[in-house]
N, C-alpha and C. Protein backbone atom coordinates (compact mmCIF):
# COMPACT_ATOMS: atom_id res chain seq x y z
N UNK A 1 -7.91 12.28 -18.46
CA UNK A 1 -6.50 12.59 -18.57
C UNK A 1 -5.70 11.58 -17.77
N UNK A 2 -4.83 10.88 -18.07
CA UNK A 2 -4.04 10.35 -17.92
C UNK A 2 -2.18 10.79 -17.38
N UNK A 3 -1.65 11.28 -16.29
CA UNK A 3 -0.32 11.02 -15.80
C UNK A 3 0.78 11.20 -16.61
N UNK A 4 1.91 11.00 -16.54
CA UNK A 4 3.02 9.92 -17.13
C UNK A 4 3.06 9.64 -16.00
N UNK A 5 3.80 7.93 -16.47
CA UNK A 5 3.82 6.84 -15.91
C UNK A 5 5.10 7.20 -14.85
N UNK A 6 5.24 6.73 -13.80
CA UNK A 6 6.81 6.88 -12.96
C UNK A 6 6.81 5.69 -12.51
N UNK A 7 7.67 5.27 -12.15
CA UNK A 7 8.83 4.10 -11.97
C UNK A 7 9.37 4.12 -10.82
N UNK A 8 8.94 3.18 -9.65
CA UNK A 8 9.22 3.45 -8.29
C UNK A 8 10.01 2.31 -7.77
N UNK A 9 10.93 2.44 -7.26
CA UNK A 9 11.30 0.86 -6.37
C UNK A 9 11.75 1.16 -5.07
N UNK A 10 12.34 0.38 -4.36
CA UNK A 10 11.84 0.08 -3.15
C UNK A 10 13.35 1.11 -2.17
N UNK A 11 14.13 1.68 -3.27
CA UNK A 11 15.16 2.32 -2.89
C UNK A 11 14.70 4.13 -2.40
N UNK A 12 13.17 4.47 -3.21
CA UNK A 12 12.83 5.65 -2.95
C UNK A 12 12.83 6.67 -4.31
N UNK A 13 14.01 5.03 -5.46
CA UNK A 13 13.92 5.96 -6.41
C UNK A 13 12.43 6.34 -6.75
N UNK A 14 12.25 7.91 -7.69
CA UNK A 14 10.64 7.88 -8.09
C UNK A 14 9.88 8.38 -7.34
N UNK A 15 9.97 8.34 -5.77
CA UNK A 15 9.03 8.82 -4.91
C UNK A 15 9.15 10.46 -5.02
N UNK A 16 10.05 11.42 -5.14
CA UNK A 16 9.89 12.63 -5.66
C UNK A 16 9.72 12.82 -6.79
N UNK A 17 9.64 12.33 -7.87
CA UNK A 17 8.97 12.66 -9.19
C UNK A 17 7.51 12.28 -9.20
N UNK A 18 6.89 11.16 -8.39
CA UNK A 18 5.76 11.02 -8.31
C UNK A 18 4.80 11.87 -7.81
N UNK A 19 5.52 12.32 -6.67
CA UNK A 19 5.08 13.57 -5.72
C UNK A 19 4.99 15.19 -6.88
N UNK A 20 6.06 15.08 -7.50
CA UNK A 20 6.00 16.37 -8.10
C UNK A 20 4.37 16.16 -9.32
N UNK A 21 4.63 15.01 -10.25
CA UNK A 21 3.74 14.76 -10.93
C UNK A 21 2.38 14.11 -10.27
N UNK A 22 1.96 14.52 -9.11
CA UNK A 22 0.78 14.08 -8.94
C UNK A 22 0.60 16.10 -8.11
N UNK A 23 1.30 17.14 -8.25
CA UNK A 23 1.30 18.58 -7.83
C UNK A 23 0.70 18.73 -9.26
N UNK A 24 1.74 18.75 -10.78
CA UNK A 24 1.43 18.94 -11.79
C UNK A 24 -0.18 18.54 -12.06
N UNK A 25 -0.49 17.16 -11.74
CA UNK A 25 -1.77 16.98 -11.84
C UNK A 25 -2.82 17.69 -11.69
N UNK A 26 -2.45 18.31 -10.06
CA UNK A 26 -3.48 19.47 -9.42
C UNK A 26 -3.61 20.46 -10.13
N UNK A 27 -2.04 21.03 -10.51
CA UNK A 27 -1.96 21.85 -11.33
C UNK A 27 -3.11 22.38 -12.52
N UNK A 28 -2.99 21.21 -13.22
CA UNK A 28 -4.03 20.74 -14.27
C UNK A 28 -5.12 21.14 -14.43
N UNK A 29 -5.59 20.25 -13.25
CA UNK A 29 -7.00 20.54 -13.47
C UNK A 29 -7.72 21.48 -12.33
N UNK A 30 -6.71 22.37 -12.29
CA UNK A 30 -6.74 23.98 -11.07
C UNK A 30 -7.35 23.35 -9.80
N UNK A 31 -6.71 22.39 -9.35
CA UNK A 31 -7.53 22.42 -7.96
C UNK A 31 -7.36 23.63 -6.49
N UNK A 32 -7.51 23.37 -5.78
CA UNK A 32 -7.23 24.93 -4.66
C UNK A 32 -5.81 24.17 -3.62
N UNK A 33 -5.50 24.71 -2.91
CA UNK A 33 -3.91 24.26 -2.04
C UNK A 33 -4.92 22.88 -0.92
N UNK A 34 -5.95 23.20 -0.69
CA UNK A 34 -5.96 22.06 0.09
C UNK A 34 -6.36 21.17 -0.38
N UNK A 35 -6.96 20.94 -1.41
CA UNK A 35 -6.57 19.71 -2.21
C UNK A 35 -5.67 19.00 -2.62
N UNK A 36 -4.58 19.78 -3.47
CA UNK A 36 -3.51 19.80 -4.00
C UNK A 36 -2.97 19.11 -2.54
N UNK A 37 -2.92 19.81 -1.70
CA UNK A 37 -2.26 19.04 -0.60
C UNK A 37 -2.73 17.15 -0.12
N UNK A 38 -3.70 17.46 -0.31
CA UNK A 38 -4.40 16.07 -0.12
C UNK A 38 -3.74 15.10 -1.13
N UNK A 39 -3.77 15.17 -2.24
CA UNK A 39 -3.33 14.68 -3.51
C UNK A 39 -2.23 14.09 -3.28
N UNK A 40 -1.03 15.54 -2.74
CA UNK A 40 0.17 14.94 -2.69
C UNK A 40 -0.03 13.89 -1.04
N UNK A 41 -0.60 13.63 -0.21
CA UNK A 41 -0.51 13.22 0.70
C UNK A 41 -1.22 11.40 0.41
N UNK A 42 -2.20 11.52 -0.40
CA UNK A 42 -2.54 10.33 -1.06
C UNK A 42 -1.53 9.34 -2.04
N UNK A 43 -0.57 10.61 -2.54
CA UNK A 43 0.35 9.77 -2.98
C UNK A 43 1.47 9.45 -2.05
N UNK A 44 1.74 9.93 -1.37
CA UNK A 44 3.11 10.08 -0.22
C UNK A 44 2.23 8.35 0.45
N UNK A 45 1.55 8.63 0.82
CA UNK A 45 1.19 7.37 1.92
C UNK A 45 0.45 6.16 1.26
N UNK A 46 0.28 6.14 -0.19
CA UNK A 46 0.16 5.06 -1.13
C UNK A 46 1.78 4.27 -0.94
N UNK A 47 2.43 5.11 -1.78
CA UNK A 47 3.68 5.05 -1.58
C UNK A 47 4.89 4.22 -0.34
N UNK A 48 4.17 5.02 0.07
CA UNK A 48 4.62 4.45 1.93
C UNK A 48 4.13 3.01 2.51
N UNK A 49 2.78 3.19 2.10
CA UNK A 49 1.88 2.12 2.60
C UNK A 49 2.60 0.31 1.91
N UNK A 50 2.65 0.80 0.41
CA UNK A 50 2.83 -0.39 -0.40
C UNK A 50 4.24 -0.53 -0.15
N UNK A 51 5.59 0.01 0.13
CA UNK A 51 6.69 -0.50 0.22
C UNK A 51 6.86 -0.74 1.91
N UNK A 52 6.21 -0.23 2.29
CA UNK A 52 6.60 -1.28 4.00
C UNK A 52 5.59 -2.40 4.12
N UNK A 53 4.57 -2.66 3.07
CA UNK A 53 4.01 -3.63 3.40
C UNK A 53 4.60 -4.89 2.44
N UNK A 54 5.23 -4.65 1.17
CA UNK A 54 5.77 -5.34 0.39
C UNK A 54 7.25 -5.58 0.25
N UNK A 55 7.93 -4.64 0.89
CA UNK A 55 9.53 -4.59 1.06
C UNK A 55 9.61 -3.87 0.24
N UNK A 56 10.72 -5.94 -1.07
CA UNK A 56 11.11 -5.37 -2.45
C UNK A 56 9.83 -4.58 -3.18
N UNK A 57 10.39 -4.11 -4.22
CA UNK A 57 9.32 -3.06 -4.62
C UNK A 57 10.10 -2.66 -5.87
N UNK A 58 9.40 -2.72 -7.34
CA UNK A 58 9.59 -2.17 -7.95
C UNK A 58 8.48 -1.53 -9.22
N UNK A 59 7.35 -0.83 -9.06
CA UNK A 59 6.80 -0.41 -9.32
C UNK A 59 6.23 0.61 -10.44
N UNK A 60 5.17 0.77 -10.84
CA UNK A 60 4.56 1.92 -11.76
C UNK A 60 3.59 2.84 -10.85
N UNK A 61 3.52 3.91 -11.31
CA UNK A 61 2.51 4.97 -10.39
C UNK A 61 2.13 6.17 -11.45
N UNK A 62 0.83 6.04 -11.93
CA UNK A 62 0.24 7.19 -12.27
C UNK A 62 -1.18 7.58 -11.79
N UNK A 63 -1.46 9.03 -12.10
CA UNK A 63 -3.25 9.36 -11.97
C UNK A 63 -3.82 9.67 -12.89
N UNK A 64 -5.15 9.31 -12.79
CA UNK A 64 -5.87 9.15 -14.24
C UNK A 64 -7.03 10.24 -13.50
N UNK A 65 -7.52 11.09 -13.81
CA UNK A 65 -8.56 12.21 -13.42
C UNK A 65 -9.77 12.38 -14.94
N UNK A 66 -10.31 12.62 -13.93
CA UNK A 66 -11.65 13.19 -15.05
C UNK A 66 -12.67 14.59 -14.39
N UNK A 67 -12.12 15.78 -14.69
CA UNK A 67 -13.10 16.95 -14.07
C UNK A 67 -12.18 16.76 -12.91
N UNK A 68 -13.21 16.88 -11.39
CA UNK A 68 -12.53 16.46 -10.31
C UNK A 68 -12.75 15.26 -9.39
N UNK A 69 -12.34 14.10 -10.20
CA UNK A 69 -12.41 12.91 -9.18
C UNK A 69 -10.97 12.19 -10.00
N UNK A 70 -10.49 11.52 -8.88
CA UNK A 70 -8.81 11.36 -9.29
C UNK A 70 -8.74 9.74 -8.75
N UNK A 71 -8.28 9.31 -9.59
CA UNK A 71 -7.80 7.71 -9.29
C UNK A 71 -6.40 8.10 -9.64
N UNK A 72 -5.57 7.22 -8.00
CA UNK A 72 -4.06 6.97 -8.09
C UNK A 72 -3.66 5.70 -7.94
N UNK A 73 -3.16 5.67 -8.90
CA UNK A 73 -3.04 3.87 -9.44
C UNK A 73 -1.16 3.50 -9.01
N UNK A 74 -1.32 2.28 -8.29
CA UNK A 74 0.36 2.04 -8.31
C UNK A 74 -0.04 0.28 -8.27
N UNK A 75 1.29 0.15 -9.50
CA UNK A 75 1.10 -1.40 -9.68
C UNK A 75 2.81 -2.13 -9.82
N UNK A 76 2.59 -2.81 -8.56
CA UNK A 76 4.09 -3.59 -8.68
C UNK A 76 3.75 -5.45 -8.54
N UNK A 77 5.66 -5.59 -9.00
CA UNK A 77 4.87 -6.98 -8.89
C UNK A 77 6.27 -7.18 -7.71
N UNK A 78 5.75 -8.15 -6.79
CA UNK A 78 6.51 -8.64 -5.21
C UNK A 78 5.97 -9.66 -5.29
N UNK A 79 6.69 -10.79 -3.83
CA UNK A 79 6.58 -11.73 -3.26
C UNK A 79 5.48 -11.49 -2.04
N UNK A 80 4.22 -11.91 -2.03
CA UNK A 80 3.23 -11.98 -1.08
C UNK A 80 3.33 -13.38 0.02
N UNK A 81 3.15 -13.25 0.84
CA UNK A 81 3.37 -14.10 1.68
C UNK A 81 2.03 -14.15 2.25
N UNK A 82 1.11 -14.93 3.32
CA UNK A 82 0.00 -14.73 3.81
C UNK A 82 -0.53 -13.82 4.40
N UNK A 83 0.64 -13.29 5.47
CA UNK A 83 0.46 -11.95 6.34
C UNK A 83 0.57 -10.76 5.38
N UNK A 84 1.11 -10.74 4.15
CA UNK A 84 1.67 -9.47 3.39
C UNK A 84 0.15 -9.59 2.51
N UNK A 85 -0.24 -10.56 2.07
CA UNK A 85 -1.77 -10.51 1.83
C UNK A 85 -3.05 -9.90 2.41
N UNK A 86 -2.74 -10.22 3.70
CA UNK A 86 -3.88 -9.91 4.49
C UNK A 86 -3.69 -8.37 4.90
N UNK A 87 -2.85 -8.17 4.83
CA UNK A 87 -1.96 -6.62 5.23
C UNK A 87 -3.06 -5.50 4.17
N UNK A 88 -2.65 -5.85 2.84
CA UNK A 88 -2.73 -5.13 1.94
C UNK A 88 -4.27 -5.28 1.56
N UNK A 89 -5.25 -6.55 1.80
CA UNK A 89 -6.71 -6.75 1.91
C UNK A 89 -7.11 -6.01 2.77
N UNK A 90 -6.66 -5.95 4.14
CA UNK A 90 -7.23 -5.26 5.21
C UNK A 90 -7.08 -3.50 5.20
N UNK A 91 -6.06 -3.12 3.92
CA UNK A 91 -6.13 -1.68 3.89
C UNK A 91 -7.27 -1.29 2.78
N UNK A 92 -7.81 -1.69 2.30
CA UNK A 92 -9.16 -1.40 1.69
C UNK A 92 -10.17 -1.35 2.13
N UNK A 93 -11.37 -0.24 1.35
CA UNK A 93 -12.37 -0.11 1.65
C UNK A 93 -13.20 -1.02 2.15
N UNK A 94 -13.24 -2.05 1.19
CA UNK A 94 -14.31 -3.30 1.10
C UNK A 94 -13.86 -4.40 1.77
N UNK A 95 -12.33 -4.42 2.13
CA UNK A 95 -11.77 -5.63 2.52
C UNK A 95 -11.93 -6.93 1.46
N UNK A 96 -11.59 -6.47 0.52
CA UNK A 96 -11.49 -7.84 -0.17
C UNK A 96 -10.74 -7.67 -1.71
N UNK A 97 -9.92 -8.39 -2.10
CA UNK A 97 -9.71 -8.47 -3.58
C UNK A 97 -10.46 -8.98 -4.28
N UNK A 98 -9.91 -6.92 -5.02
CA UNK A 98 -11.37 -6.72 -6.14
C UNK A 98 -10.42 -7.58 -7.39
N UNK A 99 -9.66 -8.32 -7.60
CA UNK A 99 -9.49 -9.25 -9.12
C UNK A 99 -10.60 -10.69 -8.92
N UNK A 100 -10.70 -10.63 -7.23
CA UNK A 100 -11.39 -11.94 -7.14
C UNK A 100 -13.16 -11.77 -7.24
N UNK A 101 -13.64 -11.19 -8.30
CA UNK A 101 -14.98 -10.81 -8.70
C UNK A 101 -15.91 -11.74 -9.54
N UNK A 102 -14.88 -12.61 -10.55
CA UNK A 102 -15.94 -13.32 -10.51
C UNK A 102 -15.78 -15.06 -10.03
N UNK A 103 -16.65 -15.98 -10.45
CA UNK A 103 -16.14 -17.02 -9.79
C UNK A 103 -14.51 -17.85 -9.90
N UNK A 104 -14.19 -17.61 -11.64
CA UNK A 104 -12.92 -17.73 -11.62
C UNK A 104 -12.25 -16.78 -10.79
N UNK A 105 -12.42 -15.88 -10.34
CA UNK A 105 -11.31 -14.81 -9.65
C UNK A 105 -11.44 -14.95 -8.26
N UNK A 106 -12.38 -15.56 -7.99
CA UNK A 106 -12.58 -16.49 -6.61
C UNK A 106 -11.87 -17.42 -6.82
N UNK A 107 -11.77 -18.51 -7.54
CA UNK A 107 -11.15 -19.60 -7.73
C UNK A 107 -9.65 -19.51 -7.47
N UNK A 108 -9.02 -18.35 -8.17
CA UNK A 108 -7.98 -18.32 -8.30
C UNK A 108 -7.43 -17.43 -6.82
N UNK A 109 -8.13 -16.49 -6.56
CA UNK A 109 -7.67 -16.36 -4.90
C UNK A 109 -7.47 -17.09 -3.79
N UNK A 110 -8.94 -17.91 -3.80
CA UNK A 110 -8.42 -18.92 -3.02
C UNK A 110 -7.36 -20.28 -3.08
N UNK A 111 -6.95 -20.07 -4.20
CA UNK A 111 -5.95 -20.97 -4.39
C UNK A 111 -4.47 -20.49 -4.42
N UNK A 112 -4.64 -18.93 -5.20
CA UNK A 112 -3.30 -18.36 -4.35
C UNK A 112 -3.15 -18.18 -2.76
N UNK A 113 -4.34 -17.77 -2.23
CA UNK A 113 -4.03 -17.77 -1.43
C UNK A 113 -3.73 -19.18 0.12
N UNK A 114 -3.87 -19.88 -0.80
CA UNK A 114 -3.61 -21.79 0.18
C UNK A 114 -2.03 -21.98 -0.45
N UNK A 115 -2.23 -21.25 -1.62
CA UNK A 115 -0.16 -21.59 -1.66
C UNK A 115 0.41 -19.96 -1.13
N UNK A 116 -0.26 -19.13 -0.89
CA UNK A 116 0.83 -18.42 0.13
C UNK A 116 1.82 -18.77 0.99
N UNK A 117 2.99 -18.71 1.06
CA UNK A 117 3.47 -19.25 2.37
C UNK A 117 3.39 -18.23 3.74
N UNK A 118 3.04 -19.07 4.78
CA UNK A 118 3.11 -18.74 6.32
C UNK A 118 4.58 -17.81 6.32
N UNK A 119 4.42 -17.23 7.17
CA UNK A 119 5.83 -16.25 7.97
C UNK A 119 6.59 -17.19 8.36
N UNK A 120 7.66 -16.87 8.60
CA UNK A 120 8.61 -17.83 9.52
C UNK A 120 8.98 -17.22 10.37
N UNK A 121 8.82 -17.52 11.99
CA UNK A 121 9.26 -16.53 12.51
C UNK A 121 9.92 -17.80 13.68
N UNK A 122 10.80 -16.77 13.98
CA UNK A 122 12.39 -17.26 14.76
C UNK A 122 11.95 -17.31 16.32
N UNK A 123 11.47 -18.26 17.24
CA UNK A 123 11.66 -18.00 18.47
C UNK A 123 12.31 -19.16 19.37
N UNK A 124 12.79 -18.65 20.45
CA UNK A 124 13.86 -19.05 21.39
C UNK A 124 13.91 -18.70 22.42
N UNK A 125 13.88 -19.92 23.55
CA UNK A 125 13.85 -19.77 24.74
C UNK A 125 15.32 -18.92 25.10
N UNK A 126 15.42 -18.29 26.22
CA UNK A 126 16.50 -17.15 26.66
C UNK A 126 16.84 -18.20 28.06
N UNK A 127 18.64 -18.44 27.73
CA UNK A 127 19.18 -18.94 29.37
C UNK A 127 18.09 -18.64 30.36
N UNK A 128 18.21 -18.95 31.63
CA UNK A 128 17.89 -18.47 33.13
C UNK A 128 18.39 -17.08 33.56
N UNK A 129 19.73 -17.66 33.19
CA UNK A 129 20.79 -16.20 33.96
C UNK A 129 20.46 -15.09 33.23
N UNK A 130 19.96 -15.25 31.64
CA UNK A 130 19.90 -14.47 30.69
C UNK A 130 18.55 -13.66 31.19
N UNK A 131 17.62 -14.24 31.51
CA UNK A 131 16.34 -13.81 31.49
C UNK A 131 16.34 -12.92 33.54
N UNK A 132 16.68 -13.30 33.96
CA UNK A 132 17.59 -12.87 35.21
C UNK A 132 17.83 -11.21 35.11
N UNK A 133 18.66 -11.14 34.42
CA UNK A 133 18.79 -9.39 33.83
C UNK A 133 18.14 -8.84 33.67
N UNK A 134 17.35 -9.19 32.59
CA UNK A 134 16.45 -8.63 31.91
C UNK A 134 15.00 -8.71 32.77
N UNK A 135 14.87 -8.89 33.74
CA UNK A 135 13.32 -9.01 34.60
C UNK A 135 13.65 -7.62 34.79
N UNK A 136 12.03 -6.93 34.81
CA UNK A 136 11.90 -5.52 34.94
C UNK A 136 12.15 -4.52 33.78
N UNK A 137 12.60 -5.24 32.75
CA UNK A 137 12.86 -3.88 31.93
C UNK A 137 12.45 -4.53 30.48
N UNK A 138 11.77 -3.55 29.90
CA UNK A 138 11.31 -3.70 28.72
C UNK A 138 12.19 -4.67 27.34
N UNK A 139 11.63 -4.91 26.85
CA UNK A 139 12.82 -6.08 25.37
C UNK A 139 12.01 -5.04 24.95
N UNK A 140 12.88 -4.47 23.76
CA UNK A 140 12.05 -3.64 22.71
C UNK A 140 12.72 -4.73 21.45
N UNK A 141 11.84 -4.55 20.60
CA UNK A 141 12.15 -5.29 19.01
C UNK A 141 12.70 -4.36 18.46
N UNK A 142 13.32 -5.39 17.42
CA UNK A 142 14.53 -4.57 16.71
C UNK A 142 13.81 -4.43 15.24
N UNK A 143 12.01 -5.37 15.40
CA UNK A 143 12.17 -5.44 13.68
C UNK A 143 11.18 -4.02 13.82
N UNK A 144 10.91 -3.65 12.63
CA UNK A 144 10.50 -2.45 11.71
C UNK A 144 8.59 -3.12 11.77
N UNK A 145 7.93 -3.22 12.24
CA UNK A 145 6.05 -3.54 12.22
C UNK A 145 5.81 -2.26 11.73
N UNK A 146 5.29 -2.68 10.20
CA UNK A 146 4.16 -1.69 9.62
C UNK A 146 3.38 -1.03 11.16
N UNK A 147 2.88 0.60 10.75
CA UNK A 147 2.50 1.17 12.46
C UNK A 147 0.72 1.30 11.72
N UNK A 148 0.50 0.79 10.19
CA UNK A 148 -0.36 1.28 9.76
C UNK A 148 -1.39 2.67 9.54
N UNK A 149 -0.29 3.47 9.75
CA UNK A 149 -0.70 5.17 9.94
C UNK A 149 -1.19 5.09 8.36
N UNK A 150 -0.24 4.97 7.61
CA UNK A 150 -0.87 5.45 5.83
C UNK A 150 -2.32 4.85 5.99
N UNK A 151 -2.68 3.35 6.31
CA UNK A 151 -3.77 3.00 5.82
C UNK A 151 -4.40 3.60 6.32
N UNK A 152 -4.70 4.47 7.65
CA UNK A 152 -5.88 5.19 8.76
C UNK A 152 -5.89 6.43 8.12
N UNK A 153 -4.88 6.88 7.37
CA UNK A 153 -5.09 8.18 7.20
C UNK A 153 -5.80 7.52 4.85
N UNK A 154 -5.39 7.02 4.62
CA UNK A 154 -5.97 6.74 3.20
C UNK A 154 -7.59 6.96 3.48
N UNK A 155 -7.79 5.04 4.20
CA UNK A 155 -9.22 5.11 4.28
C UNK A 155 -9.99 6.41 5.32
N UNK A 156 -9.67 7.18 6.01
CA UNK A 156 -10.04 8.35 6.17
C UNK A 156 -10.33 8.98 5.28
N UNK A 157 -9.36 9.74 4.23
CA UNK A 157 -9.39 10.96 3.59
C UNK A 157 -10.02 10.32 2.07
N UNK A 158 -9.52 9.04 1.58
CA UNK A 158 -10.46 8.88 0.07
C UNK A 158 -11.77 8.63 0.60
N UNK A 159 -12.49 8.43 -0.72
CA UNK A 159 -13.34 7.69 -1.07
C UNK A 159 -13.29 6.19 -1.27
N UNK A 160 -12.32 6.02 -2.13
CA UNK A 160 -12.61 4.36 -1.96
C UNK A 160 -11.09 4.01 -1.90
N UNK A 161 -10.30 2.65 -1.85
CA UNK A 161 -9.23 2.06 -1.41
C UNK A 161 -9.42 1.01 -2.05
N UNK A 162 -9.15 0.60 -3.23
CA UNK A 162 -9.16 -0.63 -3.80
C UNK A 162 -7.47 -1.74 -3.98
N UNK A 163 -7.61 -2.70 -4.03
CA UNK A 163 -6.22 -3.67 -4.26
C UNK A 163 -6.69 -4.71 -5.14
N UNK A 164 -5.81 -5.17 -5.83
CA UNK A 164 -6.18 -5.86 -6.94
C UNK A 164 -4.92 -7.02 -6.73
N UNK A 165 -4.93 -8.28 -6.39
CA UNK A 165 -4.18 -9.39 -6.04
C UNK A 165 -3.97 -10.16 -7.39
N UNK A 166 -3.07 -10.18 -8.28
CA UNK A 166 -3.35 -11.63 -8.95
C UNK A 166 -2.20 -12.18 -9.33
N UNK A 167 -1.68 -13.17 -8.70
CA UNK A 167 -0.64 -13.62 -8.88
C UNK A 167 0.71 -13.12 -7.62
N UNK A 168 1.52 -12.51 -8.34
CA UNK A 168 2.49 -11.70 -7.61
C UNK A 168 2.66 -10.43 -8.09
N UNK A 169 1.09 -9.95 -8.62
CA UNK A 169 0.98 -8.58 -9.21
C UNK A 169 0.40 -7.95 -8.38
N UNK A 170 0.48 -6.72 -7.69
CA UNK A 170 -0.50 -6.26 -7.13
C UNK A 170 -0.82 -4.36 -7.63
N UNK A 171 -1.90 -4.26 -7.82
CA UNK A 171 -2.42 -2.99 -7.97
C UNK A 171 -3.48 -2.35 -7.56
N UNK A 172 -2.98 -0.93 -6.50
CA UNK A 172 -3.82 -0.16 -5.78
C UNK A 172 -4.45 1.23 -6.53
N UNK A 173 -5.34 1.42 -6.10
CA UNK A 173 -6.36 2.21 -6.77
C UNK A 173 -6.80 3.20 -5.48
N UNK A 174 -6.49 4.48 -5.21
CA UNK A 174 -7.02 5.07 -4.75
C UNK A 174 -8.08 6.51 -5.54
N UNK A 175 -9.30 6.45 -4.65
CA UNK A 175 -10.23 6.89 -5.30
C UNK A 175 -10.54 8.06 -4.83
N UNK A 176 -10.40 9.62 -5.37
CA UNK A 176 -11.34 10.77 -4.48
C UNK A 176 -11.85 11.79 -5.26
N UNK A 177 -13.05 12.20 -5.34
CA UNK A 177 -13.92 12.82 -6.10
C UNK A 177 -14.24 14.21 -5.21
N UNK A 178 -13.08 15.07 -5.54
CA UNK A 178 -13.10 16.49 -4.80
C UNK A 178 -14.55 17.22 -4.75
N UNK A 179 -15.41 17.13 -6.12
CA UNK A 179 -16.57 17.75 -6.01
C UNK A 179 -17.46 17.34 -4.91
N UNK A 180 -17.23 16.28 -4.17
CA UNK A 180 -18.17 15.97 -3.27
C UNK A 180 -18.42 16.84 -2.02
């Protein structure tokens, strides 16, 4: 069984219809409340996971089930950068992109990934007088760092965590087989 498809971007539209239609899912195929809960929590922090690690975001999200094991699939296409690569490799099971399987899909990873571009990041020495003040007391950052909670709690609770890299497509696959 197959979902309908929902339509997510990076505004939040979608994220409650996804949530409702991945309840309906449970629905479905009668699972018990703590599943059902799990379900919706696999999708909440899919969700979560892929738009703070990707920003823009405009996306597809459905689940495809059979009996009781549930794949939740979300596929958008964004701008990857090296760190936003490694971000989204390092939240999987296996640590690695599964498009890059065979030798062409090796080929082509490692070559997207040598034209990734590097971060740019802004730094600057601070006056004397400036830095003067500020001795003793904390600089807190102003930017937003992924805290990586979704990924600790994903690879915890599934079974498997797959990402699929190709191009500026990316699609996640989460995997959990309740009968287990």
């Amino acid at each position: 069984m197959k979902s309908d498809i929902i339509t997510i971007d990076n505004q939040g539209n979608g994220f409650e219809n996804a949530l409702r239609e991945s309840k309906k899912v449970a629905e479905y195929r009668e699972l018990g409340e703590k599943e059902t809960m799990r379900l919706q929590l696999f999708t909440e922090e899919m969700l979560s996971m892929v738009h703070s690690v990707t920003g823009e975001m405009k996306g597809s999200f459905w689940i495809e089930s059979e009996q009781n094991r549930f794949e939740l699939n979300l596929t958008t296409k964004t701008v990857l950068d090296k760190e936003k690569r490694h971000l989204l490799i390092s939240s999987t099971t296996s640590r690695k992109n599964e498009a890059a399987n065979s030798f062409l899909g090796k080929l082509r990873n490692a070559f997207e990934e040598a034209m990734a571009s590097d971060v740019e990041r802004n730094y600057f020495e601070l006056p004397a007088e400036l830095q003067a003040d500020l001795a003793g007391r904390p600089i807190e950052s102003t930017d937003q760092e992924w805290d990586r909670y979704e990924r600790s709690v994903l690879l915890n609770l599934a079974d498997d965590v797959k990402i699929y890299i190709r191009g500026g497509l990316v699609h996640m696959t989460i995997i959990k087989d309740f009968a287990k």
